[in-house]
C-alpha atoms as a PDB file:
ATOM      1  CA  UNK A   1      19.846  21.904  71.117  1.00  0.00           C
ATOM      2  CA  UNK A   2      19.650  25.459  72.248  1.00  0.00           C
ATOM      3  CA  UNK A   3      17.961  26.348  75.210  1.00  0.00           C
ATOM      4  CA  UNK A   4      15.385  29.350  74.674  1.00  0.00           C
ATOM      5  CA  UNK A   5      14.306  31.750  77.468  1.00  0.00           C
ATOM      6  CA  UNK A   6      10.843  30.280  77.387  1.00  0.00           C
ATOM      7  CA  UNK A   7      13.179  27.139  78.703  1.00  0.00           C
ATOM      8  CA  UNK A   8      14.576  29.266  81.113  1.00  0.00           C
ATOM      9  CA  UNK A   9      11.542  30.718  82.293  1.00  0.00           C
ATOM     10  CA  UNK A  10       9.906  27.224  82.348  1.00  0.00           C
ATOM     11  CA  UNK A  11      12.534  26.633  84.939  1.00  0.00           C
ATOM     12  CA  UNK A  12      12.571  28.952  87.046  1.00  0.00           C
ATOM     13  CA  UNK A  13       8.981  28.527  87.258  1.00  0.00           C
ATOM     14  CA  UNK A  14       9.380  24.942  88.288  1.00  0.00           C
ATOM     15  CA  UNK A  15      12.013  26.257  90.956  1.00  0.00           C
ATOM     16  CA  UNK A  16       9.432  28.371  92.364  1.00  0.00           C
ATOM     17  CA  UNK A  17       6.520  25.658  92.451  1.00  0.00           C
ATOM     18  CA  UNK A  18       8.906  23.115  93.763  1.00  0.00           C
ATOM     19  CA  UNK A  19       9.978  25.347  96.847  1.00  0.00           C
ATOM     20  CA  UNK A  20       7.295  26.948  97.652  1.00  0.00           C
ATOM     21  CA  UNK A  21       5.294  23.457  97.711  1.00  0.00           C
ATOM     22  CA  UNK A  22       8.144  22.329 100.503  1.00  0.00           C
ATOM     23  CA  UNK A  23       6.169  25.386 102.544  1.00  0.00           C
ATOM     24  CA  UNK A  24       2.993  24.390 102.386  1.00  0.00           C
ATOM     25  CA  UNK A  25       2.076  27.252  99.536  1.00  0.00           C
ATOM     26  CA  UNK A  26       0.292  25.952  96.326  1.00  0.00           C
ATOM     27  CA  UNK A  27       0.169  28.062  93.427  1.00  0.00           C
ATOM     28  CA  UNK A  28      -1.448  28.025  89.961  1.00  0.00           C
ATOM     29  CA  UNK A  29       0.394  29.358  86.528  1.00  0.00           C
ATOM     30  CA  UNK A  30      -1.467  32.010  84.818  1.00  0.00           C
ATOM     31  CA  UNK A  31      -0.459  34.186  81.447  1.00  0.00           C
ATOM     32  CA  UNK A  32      -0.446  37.867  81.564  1.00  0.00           C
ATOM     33  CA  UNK A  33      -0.064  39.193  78.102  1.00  0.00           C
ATOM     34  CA  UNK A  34       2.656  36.225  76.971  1.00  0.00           C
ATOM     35  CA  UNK A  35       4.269  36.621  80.671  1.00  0.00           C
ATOM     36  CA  UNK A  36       4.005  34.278  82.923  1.00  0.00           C
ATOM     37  CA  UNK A  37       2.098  34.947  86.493  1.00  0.00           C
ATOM     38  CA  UNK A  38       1.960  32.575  89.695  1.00  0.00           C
ATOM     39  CA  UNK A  39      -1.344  33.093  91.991  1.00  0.00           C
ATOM     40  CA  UNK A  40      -1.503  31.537  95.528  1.00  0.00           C
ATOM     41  CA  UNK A  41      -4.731  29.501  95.698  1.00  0.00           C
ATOM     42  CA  UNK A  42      -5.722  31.116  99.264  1.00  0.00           C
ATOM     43  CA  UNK A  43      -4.054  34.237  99.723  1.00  0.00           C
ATOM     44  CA  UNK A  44      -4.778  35.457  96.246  1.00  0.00           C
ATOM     45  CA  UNK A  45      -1.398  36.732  95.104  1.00  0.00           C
ATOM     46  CA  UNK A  46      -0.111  37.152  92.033  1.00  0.00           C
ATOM     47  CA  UNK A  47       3.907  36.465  91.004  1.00  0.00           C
ATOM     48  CA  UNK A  48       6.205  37.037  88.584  1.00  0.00           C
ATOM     49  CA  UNK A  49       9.383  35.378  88.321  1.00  0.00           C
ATOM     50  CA  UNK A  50      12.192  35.612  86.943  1.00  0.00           C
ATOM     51  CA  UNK A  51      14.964  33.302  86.703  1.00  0.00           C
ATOM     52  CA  UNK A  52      19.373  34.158  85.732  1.00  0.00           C
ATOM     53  CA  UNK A  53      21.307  31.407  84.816  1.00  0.00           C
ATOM     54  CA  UNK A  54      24.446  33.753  84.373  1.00  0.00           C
ATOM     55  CA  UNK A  55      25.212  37.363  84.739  1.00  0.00           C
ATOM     56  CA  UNK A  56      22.630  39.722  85.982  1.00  0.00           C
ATOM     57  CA  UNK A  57      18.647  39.340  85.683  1.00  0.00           C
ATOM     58  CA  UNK A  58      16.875  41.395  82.823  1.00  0.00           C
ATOM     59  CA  UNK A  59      13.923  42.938  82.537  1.00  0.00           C
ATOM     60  CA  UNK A  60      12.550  43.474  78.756  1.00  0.00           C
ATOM     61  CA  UNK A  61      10.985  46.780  79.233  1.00  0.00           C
ATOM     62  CA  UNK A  62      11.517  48.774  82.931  1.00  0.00           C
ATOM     63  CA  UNK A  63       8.865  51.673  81.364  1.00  0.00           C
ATOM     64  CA  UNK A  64       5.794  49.047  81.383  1.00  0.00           C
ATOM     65  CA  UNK A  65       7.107  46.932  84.276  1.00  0.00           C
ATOM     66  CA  UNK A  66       6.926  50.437  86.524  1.00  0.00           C
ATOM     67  CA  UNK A  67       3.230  50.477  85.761  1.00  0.00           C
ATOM     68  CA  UNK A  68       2.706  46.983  85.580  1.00  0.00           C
ATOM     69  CA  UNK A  69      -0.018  46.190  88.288  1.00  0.00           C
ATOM     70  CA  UNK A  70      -1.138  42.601  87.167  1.00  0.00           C
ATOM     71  CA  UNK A  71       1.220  40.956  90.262  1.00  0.00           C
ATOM     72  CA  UNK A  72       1.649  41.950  94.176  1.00  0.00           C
ATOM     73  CA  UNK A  73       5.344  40.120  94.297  1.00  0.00           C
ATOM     74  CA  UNK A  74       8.678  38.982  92.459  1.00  0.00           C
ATOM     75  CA  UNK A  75      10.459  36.342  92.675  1.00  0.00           C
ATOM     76  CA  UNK A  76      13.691  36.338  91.301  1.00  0.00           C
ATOM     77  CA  UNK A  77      15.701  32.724  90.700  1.00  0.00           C
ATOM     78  CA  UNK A  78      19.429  32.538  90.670  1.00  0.00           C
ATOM     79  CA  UNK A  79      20.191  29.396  89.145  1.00  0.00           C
ATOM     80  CA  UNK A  80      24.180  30.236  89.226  1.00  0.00           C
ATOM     81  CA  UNK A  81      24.363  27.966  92.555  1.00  0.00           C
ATOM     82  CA  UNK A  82      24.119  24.350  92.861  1.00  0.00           C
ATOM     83  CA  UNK A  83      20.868  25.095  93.900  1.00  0.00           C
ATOM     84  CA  UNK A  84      17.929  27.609  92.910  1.00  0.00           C
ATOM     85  CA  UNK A  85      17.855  30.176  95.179  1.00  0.00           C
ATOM     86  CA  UNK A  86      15.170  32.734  95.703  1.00  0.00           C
ATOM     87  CA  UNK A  87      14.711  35.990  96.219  1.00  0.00           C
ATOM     88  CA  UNK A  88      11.195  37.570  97.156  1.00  0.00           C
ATOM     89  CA  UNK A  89      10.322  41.057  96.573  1.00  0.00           C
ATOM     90  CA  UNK A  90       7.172  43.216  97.006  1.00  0.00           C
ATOM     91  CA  UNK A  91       6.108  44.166  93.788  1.00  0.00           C
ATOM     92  CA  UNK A  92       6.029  47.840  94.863  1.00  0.00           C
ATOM     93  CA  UNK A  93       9.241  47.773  95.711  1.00  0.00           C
ATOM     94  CA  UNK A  94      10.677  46.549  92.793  1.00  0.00           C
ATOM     95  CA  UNK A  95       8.511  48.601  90.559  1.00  0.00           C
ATOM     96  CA  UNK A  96       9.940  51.604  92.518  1.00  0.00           C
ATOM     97  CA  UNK A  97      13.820  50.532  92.283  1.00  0.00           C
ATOM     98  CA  UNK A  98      12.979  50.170  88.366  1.00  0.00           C
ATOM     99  CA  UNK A  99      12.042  53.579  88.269  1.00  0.00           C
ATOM    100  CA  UNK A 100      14.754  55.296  90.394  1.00  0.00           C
ATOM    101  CA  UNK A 101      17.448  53.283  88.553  1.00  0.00           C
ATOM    102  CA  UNK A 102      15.824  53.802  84.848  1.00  0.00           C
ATOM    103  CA  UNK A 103      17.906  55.354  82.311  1.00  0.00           C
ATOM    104  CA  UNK A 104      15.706  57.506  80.324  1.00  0.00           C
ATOM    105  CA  UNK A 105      18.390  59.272  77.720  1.00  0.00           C
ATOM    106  CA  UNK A 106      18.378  55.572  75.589  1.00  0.00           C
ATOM    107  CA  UNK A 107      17.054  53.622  73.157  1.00  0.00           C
ATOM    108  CA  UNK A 108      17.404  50.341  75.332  1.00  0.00           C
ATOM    109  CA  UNK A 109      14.412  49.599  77.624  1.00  0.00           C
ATOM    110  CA  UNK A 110      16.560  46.666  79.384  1.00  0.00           C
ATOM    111  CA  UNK A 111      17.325  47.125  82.648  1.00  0.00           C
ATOM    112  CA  UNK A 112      20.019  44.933  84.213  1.00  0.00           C
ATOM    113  CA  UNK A 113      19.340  43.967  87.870  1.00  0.00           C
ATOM    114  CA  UNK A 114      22.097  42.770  89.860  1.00  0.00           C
ATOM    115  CA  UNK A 115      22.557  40.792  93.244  1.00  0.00           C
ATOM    116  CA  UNK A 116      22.845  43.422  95.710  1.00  0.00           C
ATOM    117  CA  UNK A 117      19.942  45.198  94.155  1.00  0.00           C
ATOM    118  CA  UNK A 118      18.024  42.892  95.436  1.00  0.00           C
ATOM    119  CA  UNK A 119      20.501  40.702  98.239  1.00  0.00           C
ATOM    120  CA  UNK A 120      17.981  41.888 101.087  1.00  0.00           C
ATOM    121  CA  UNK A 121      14.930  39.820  99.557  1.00  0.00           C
ATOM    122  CA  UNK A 122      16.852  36.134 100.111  1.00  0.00           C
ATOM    123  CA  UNK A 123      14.224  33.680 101.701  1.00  0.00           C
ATOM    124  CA  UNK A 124      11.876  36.633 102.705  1.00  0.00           C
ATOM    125  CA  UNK A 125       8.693  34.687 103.083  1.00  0.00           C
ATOM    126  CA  UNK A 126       7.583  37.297 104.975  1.00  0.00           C
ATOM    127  CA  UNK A 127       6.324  39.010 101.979  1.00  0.00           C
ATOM    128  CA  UNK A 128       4.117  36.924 101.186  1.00  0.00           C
ATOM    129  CA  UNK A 129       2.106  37.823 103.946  1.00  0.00           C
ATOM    130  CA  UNK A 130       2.620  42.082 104.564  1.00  0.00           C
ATOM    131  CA  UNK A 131       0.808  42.104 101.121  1.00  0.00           C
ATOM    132  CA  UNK A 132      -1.676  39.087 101.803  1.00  0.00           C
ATOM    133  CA  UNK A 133      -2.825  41.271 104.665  1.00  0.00           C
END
């Protein structure tokens, strides 16, 4: 049986519950327009995730993720070690390295986004609070 990306996104969901559970940080799954969304049950913050199982991650469509405003952070999953590891990223930040690395002259609105794109971001729990507070 094939495995279909809302598998994939199913898991790397579950990655993120499971580890940020081990911290103490409870969230709720939410839909945003067929897209999954993670809110914190205190702190109020909404995440996106997304999850690579090989290769690079992908967004579908950079032009509506720049002016996307329906989450604060992203969470990225790299499933390509023996163990998920996560990368957390201010949603302003990412939205702004989607726009300064868009290609506009092309049909495609895919935008591959590789590890050291986003290498800084590994473990940074941090974020979760700067834009709690």
């Amino acid at each position: 049986m094939a495995v279909t990306n809302d598998t994939k996104h199913q898991r790397a969901i579950g990655a993120v519950l499971d580890q940020f559970g081990q911290r103490g940080i409870y969230l709720a799954v939410r839909t945003v327009s067929g897209s999954y969304r993670l809110h914190t049950a205190g702190q109020k913050i909404r995440i996106r995730v997304f999850g690579r199982f090989s290769g690079d991650w992908q967004t579908d469509d950079w032009r509506r993720d720049v002016s996307d405003q329906t989450y604060d952070v992203v969470v990225l999953v790299d499933f390509t070690n023996p163990a998920p590891v996560l990368f957390i990223v201010p949603g302003q930040e990412w939205r702004d390295g989607l726009e300064a690395r868009a290609v506009r002259d092309r049909d495609s609105k895919h935008q591959a986004i590789t590890l050291d794109r986003v290498a800084q971001w590994l473990y940074r729990w941090d974020v979760l609070d700067s834009v709690a507070g």
